[in-house]
C-alpha atoms as a PDB file:
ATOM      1  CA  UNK A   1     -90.277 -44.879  83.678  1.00  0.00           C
ATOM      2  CA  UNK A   2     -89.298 -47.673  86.033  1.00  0.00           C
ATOM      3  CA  UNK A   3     -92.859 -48.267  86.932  1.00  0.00           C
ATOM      4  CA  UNK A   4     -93.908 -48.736  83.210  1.00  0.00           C
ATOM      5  CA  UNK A   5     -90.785 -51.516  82.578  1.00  0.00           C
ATOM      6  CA  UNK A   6     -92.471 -53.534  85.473  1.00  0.00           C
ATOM      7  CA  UNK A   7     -95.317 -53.403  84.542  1.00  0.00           C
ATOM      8  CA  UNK A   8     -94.861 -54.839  80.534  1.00  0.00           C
ATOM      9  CA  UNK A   9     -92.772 -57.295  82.508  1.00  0.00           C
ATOM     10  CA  UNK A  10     -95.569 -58.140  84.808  1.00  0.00           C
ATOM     11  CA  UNK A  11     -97.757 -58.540  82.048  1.00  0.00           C
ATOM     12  CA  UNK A  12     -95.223 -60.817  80.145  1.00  0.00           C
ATOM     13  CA  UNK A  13     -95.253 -62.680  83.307  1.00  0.00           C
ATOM     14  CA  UNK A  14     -98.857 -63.077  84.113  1.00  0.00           C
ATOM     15  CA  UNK A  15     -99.311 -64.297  79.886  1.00  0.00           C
ATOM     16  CA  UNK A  16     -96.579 -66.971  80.331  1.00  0.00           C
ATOM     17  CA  UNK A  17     -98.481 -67.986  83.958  1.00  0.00           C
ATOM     18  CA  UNK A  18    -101.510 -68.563  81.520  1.00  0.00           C
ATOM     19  CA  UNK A  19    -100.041 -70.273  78.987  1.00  0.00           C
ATOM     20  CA  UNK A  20     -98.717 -72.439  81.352  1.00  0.00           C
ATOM     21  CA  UNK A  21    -101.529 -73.452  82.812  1.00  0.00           C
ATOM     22  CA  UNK A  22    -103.647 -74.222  79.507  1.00  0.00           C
ATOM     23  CA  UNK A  23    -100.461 -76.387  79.266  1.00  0.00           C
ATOM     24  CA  UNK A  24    -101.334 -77.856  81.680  1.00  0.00           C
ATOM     25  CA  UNK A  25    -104.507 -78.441  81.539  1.00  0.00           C
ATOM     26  CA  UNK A  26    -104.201 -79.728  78.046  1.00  0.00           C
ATOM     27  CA  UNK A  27    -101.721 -82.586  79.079  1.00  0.00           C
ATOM     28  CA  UNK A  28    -103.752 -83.599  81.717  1.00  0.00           C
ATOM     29  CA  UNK A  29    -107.011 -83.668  79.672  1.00  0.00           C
ATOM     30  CA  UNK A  30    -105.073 -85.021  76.685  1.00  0.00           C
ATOM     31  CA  UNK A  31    -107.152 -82.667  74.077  1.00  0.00           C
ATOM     32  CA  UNK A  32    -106.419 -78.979  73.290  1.00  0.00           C
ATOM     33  CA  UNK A  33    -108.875 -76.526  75.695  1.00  0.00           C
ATOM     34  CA  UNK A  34    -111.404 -74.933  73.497  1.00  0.00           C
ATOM     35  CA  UNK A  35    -110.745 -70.796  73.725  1.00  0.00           C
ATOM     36  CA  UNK A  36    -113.718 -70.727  75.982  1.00  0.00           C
ATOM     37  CA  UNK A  37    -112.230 -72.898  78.487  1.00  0.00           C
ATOM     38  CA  UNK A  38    -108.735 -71.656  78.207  1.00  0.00           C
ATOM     39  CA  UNK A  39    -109.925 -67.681  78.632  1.00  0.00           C
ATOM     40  CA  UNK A  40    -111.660 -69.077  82.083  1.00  0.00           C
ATOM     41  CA  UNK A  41    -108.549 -70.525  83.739  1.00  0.00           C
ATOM     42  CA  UNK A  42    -107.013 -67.304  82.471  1.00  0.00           C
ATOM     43  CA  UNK A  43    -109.256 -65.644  84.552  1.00  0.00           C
ATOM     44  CA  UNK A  44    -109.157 -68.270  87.664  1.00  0.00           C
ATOM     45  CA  UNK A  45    -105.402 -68.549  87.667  1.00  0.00           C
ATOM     46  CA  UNK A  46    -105.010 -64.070  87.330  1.00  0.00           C
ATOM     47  CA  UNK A  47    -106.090 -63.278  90.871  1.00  0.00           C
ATOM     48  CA  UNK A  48    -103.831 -66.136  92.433  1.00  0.00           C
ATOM     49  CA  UNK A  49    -100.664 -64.703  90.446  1.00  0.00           C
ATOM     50  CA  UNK A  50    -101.445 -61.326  91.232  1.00  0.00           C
ATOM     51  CA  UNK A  51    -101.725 -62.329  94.920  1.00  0.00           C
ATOM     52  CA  UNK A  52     -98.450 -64.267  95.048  1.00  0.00           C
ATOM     53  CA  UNK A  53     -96.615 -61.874  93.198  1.00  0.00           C
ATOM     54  CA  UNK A  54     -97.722 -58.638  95.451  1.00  0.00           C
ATOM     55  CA  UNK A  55     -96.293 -61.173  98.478  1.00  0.00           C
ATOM     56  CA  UNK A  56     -93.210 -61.548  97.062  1.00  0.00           C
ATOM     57  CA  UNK A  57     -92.546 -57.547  96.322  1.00  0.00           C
ATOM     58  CA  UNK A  58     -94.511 -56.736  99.771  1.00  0.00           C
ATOM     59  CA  UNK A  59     -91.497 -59.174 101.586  1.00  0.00           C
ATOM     60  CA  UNK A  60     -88.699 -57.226 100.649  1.00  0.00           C
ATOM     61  CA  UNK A  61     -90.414 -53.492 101.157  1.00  0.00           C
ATOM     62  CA  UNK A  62     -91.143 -52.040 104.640  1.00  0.00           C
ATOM     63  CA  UNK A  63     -94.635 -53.562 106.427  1.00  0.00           C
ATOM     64  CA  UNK A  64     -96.640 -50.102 106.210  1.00  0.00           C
ATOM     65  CA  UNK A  65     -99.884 -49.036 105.406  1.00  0.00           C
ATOM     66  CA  UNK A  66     -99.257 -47.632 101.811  1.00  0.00           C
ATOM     67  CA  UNK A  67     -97.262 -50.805 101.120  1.00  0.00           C
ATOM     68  CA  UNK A  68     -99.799 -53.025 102.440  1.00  0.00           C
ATOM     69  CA  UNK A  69    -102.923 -50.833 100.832  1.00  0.00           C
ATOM     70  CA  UNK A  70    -101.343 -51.328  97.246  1.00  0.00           C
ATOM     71  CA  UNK A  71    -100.685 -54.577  97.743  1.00  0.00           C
ATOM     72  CA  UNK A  72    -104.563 -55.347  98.489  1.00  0.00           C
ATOM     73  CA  UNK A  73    -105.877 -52.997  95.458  1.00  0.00           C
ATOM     74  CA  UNK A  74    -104.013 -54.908  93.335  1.00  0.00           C
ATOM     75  CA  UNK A  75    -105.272 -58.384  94.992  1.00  0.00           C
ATOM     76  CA  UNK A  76    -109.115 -56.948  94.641  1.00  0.00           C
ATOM     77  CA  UNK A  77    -108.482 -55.156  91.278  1.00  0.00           C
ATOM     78  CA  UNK A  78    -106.976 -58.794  89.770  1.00  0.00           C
ATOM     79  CA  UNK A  79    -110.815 -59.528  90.142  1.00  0.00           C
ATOM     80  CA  UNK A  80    -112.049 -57.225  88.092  1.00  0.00           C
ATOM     81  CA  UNK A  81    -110.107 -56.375  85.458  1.00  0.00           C
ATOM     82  CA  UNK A  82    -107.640 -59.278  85.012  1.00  0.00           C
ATOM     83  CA  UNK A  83    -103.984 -58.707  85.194  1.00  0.00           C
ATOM     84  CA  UNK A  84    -104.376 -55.366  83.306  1.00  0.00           C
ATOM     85  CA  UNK A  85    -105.657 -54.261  86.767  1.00  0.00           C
ATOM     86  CA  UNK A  86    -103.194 -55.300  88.986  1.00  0.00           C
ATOM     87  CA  UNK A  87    -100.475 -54.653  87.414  1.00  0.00           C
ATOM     88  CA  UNK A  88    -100.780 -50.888  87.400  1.00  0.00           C
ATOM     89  CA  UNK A  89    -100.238 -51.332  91.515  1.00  0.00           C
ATOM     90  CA  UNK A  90     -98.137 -54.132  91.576  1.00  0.00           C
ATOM     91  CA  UNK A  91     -95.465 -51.703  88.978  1.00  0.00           C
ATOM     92  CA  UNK A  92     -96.104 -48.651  91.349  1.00  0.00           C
ATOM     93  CA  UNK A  93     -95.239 -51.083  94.790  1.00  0.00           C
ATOM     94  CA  UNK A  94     -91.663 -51.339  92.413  1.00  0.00           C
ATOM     95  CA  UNK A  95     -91.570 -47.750  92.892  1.00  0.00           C
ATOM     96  CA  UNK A  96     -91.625 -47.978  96.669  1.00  0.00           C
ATOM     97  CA  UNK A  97     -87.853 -48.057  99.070  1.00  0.00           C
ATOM     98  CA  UNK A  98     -86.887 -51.381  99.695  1.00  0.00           C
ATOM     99  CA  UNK A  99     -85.889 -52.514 103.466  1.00  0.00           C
ATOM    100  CA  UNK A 100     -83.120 -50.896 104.902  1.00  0.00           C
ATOM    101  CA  UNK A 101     -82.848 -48.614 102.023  1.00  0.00           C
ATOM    102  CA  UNK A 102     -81.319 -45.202 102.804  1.00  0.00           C
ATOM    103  CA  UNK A 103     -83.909 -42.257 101.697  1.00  0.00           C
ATOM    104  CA  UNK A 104     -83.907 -38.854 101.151  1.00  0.00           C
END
């Protein structure tokens, strides 16, 4: 259940990280991106938020291999299929003991 609340706020995340950068874009063109244009820097700007935001969840988790492996399927999934993708590894890495953390 904890997996599934990251993951619809991973995907809130990653649609606000769009927005924000056809935002962008549109202030610095000064004329609204035609859908086109605005679904292809969705699709440019995906992997790099998928990337930075496996980092930061990778930081505070132990440096092992599963840790590490889901980290990279969701860099190389973010690819492929988008956000949608990633996500689904990025909510299980949530899943995973944190540093230090006492298990059973």
């Amino acid at each position: 259940m904890q997996a599934v609340g990251w993951y619809l706020f991973f995907l809130v995340l990653a649609g606000l990280a769009g927005g924000l950068a056809v935002l962008i874009a549109h202030a610095i063109m000064g004329a609204p991106l035609p859908l086109p244009d605005a679904v292809v820097l969705g699709a440019k700007i995906t992997p790099i938020f998928a990337i930075l935001l496996g980092v930061g969840l990778l930081r505070v988790r132990p440096m092992n291999a599963p840790n590490v492996l889901v980290t990279a399927l969701a860099s190389v999934f973010s690819f492929f299929a988008g956000f949608l993708g990633a996500g689904v590894f990025l909510a299980y890495l949530t899943t995973r003991p944190l540093k230090g953390a006492l298990t059973a």
